[in-house]
PDB file of N, CA and C in Angstrom:
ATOM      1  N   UNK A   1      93.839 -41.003 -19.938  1.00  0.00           N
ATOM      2  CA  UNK A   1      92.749 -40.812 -20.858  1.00  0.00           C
ATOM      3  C   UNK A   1      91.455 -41.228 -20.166  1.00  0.00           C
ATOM      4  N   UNK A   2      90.521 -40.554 -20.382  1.00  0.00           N
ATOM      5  CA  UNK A   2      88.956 -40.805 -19.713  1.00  0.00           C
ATOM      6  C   UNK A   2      88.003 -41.087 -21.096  1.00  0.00           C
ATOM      7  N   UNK A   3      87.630 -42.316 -20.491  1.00  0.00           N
ATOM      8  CA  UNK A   3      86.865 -42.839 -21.615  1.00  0.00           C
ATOM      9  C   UNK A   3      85.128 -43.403 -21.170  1.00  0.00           C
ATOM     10  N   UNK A   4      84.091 -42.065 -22.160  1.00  0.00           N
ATOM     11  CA  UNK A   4      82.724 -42.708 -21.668  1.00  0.00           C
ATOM     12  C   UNK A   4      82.184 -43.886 -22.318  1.00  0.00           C
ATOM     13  N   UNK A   5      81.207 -45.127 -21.591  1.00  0.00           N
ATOM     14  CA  UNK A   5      81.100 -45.692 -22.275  1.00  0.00           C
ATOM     15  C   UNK A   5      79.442 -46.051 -21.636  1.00  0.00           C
ATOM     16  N   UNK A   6      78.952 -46.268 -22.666  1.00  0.00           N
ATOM     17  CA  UNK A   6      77.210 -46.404 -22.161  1.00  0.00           C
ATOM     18  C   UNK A   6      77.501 -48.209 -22.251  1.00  0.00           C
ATOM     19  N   UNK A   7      76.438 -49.094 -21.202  1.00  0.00           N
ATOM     20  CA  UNK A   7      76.735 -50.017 -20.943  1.00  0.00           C
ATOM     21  C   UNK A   7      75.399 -50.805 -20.951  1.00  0.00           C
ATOM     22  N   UNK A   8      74.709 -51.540 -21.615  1.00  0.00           N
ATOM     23  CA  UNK A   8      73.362 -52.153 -21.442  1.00  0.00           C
ATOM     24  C   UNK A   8      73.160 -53.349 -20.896  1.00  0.00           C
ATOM     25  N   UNK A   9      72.548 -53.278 -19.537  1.00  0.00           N
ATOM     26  CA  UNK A   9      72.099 -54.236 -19.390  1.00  0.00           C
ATOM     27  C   UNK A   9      70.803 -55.407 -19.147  1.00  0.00           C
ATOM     28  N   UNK A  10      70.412 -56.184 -19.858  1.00  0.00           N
ATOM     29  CA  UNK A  10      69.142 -56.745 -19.636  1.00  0.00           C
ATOM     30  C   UNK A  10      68.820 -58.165 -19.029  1.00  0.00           C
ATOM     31  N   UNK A  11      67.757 -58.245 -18.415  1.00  0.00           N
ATOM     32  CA  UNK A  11      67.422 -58.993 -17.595  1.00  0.00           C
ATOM     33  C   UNK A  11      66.116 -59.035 -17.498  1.00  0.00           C
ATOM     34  N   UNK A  12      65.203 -59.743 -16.707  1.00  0.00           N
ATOM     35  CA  UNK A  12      64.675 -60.517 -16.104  1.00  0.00           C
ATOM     36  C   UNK A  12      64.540 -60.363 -14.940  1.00  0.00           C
ATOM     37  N   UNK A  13      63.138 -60.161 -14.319  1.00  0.00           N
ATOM     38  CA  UNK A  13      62.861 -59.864 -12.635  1.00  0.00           C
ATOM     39  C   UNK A  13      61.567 -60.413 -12.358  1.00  0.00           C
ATOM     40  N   UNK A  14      61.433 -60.904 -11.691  1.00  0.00           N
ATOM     41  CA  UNK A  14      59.874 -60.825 -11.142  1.00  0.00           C
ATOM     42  C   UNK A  14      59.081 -59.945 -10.906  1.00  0.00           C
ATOM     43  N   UNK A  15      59.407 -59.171  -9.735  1.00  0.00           N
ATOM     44  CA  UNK A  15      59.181 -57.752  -9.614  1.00  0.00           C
ATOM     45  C   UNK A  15      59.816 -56.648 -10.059  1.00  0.00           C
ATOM     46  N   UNK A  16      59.326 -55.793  -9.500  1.00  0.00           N
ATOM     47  CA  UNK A  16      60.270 -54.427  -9.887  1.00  0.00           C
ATOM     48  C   UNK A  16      61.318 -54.397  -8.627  1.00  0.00           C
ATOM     49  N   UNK A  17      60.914 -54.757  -7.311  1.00  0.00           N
ATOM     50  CA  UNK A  17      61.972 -54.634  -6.264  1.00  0.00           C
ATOM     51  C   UNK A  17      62.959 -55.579  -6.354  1.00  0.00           C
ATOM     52  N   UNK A  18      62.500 -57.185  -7.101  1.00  0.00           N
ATOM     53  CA  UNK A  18      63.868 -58.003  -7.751  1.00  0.00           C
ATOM     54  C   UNK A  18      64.559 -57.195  -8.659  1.00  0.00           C
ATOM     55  N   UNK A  19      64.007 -56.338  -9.525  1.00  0.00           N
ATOM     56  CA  UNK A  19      65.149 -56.048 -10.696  1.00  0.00           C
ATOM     57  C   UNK A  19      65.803 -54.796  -9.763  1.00  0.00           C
ATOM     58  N   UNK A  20      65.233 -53.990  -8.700  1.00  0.00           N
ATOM     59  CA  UNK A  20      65.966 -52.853  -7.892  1.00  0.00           C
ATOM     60  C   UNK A  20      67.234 -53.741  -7.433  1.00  0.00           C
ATOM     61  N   UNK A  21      67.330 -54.703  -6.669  1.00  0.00           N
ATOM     62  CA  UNK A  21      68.020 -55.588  -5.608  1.00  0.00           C
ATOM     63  C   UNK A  21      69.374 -55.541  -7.209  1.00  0.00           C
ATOM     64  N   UNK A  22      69.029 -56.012  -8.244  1.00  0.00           N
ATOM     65  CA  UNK A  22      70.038 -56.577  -9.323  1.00  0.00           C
ATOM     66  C   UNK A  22      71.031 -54.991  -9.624  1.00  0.00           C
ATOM     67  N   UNK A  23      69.999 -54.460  -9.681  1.00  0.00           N
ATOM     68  CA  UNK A  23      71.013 -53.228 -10.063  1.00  0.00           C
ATOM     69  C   UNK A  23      71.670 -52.584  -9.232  1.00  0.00           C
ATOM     70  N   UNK A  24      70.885 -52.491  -7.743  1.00  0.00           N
ATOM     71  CA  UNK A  24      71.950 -51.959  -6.519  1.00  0.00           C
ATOM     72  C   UNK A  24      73.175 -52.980  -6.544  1.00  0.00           C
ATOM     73  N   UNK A  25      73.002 -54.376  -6.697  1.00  0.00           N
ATOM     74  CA  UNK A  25      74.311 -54.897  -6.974  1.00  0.00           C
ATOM     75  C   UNK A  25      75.516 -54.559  -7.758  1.00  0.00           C
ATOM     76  N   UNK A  26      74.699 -54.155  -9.109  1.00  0.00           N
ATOM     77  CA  UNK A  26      75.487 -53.829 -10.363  1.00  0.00           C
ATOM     78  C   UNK A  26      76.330 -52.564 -10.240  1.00  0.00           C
ATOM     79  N   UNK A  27      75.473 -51.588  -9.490  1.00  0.00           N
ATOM     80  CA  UNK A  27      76.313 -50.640  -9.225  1.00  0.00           C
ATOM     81  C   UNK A  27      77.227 -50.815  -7.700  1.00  0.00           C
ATOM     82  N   UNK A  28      76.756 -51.435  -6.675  1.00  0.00           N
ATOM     83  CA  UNK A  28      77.900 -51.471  -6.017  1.00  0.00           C
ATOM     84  C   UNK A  28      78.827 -51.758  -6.292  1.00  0.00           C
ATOM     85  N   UNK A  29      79.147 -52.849  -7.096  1.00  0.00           N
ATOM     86  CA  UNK A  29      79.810 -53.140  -6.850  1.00  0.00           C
ATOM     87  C   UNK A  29      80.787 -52.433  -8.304  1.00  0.00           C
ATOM     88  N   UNK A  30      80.344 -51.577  -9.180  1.00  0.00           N
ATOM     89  CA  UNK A  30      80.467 -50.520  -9.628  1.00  0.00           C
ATOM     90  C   UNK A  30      81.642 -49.364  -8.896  1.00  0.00           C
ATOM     91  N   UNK A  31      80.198 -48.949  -8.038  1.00  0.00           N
ATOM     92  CA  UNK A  31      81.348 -47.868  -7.260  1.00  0.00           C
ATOM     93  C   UNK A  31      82.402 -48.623  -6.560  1.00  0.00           C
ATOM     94  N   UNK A  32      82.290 -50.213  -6.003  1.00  0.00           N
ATOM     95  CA  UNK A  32      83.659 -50.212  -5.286  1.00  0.00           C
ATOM     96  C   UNK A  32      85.203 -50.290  -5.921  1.00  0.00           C
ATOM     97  N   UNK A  33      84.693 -49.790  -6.970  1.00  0.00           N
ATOM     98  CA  UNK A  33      86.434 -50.220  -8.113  1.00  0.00           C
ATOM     99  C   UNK A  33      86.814 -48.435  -8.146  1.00  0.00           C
ATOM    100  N   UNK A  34      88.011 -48.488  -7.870  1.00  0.00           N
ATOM    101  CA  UNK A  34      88.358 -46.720  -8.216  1.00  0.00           C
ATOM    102  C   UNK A  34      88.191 -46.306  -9.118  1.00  0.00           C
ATOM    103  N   UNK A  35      88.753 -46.977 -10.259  1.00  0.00           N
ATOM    104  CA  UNK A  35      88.711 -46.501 -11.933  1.00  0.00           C
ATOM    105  C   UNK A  35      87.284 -46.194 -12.405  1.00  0.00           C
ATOM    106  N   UNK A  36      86.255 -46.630 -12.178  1.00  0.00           N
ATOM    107  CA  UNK A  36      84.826 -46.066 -12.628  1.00  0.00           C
ATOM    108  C   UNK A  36      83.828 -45.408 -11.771  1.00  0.00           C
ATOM    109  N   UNK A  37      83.283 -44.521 -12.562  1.00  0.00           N
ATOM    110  CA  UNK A  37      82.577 -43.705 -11.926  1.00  0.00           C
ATOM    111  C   UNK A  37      80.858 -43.807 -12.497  1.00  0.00           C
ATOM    112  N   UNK A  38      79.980 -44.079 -11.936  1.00  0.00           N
ATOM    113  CA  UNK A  38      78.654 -44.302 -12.439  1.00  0.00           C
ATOM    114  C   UNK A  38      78.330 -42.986 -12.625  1.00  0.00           C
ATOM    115  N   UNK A  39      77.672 -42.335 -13.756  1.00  0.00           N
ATOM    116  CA  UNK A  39      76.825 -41.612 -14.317  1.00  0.00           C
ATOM    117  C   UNK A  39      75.333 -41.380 -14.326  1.00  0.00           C
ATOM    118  N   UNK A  40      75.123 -42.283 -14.213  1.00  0.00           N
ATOM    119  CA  UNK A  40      73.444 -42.351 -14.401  1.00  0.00           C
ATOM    120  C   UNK A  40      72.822 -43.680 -14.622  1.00  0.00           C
ATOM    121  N   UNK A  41      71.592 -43.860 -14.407  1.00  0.00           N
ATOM    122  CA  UNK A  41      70.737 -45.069 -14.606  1.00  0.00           C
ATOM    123  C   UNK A  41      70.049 -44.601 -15.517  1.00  0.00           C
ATOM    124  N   UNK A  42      69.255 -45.200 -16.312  1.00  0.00           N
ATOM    125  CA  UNK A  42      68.056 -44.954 -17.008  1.00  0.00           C
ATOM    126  C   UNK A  42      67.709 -46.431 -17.097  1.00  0.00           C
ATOM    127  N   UNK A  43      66.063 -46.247 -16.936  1.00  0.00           N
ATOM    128  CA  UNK A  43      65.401 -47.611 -16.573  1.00  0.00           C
ATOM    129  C   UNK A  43      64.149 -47.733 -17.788  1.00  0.00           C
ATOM    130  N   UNK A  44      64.636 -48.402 -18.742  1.00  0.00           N
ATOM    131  CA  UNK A  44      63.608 -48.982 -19.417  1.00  0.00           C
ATOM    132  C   UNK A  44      62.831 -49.698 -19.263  1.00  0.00           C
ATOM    133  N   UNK A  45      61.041 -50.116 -19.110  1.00  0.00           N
ATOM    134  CA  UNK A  45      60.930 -51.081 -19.003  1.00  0.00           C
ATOM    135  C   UNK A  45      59.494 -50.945 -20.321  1.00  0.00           C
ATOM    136  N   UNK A  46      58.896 -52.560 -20.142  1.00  0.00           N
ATOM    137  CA  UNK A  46      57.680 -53.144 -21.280  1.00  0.00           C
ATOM    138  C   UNK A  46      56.654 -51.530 -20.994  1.00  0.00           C
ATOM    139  N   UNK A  47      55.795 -51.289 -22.211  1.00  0.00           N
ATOM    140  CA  UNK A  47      54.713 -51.026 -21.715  1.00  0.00           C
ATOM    141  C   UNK A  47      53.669 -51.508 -20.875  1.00  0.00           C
ATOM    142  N   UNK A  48      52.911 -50.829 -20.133  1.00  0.00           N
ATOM    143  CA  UNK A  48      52.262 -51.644 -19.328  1.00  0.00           C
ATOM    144  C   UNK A  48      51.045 -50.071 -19.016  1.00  0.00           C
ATOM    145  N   UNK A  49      50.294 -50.687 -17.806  1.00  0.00           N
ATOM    146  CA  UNK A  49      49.603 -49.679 -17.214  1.00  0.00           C
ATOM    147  C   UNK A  49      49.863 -49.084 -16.006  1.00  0.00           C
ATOM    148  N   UNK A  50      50.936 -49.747 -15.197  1.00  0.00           N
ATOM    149  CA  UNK A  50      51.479 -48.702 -14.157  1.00  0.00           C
ATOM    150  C   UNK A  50      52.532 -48.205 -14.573  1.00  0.00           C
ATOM    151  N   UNK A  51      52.541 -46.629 -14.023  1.00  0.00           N
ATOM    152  CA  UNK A  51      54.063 -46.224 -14.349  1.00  0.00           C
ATOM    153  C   UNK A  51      55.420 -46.395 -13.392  1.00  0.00           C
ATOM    154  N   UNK A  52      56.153 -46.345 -13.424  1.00  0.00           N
ATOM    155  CA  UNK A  52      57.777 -46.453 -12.822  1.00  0.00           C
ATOM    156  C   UNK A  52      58.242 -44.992 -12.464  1.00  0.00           C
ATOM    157  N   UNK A  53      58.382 -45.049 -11.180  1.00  0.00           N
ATOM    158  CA  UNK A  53      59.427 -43.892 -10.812  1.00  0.00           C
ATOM    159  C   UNK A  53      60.351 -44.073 -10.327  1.00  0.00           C
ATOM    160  N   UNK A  54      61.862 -43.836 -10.392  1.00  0.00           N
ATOM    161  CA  UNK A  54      62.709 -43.778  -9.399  1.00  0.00           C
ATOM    162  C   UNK A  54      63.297 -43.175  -8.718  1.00  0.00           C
ATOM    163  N   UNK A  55      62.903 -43.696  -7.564  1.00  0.00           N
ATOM    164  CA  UNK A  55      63.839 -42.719  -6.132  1.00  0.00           C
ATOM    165  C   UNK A  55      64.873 -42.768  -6.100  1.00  0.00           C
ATOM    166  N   UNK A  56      65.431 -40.925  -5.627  1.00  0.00           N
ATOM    167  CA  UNK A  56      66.780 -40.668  -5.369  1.00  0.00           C
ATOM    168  C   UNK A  56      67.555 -42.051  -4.604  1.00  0.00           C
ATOM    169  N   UNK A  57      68.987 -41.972  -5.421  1.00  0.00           N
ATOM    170  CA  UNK A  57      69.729 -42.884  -4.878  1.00  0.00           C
ATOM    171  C   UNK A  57      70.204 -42.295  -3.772  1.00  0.00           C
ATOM    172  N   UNK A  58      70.265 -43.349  -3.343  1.00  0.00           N
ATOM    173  CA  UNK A  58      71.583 -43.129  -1.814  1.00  0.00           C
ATOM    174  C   UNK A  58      72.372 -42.559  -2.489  1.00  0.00           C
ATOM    175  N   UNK A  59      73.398 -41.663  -1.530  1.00  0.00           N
ATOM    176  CA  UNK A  59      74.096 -40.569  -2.164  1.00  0.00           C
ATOM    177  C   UNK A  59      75.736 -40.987  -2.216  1.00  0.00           C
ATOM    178  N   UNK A  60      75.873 -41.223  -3.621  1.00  0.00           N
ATOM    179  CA  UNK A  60      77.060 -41.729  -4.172  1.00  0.00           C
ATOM    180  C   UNK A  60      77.883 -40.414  -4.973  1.00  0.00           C
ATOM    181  N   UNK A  61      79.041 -40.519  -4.732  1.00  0.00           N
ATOM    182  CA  UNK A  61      79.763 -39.311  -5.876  1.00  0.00           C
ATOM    183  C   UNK A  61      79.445 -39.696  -6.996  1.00  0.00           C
ATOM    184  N   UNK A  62      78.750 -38.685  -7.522  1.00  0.00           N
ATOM    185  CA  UNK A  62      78.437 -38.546  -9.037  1.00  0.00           C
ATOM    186  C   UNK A  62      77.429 -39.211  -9.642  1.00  0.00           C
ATOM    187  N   UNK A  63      76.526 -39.777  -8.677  1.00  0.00           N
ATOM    188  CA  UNK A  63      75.948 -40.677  -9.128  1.00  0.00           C
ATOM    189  C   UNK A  63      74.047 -40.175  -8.816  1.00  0.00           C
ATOM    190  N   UNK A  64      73.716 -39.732 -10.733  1.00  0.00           N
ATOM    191  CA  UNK A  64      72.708 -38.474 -10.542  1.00  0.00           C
ATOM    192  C   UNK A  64      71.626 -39.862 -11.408  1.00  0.00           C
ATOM    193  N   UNK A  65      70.413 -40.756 -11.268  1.00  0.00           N
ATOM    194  CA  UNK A  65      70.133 -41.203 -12.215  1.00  0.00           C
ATOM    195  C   UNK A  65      69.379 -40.448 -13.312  1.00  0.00           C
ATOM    196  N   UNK A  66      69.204 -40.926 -14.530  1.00  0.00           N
ATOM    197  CA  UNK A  66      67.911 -39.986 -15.090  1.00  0.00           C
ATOM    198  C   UNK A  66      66.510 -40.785 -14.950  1.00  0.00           C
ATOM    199  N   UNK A  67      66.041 -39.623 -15.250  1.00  0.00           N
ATOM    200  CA  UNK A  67      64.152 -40.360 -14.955  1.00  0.00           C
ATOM    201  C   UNK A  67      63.656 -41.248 -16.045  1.00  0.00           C
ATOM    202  N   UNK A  68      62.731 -42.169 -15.969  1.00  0.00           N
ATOM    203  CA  UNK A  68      62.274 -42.743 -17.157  1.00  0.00           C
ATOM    204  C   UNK A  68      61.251 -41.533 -17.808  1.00  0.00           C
ATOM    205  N   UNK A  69      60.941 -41.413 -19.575  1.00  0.00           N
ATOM    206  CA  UNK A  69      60.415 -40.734 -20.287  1.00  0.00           C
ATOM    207  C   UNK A  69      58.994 -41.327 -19.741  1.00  0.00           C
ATOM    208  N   UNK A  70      58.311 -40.074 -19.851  1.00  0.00           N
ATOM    209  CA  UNK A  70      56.893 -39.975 -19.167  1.00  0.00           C
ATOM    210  C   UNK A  70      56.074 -41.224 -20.143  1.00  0.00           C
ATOM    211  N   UNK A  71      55.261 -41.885 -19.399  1.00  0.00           N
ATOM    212  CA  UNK A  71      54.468 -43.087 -20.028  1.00  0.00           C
ATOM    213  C   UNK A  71      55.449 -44.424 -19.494  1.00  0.00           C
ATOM    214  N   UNK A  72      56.540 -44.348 -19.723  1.00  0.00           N
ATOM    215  CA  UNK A  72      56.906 -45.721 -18.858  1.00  0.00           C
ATOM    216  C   UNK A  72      56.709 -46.558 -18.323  1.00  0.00           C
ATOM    217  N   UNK A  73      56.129 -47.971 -18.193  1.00  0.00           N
ATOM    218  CA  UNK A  73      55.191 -48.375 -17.337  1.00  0.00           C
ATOM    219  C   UNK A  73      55.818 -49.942 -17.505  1.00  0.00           C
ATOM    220  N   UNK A  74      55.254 -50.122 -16.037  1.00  0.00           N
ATOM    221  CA  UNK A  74      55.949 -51.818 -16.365  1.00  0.00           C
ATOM    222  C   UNK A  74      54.646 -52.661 -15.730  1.00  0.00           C
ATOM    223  N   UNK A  75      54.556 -53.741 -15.988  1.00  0.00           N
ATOM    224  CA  UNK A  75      53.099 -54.783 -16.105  1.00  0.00           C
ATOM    225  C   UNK A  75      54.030 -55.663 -15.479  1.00  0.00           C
TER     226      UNK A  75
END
């Protein structure tokens, strides 16, 4: 049986390249288990006045993120 499951997680960063470092963790160590397969990221963050983009991941099977909704911005 294949079972999807959306997974939230929140945190705390200093920067935006601390909270990058947390989640490349989260998913490595993600992909290193056979049984799961990552789907996607989606990156929420505060309003603010800069916006957030994210760059293509390193190229993992199956692993497509989605973009944040236009206005996104983190302070």
């Amino acid at each position: 049986m294949k079972v999807k499951a959306t997974v939230v997680f929140s945190f705390q960063a200093r920067t935006l390249e601390d909270a990058g470092r947390v989640l490349d963790d989260v998913l490595a160590r993600a992909l290193e288990r056979d049984d799961v397969e990552v789907g996607g990221v989606e990156l929420l963050s505060p309003p603010g006045e800069h916006l957030v983009t994210l760059p293509a991941p390193a190229a993992h099977a199956g692993f497509a993120p989605a973009q944040p909704p236009a206005g996104v911005g983190i302070t």
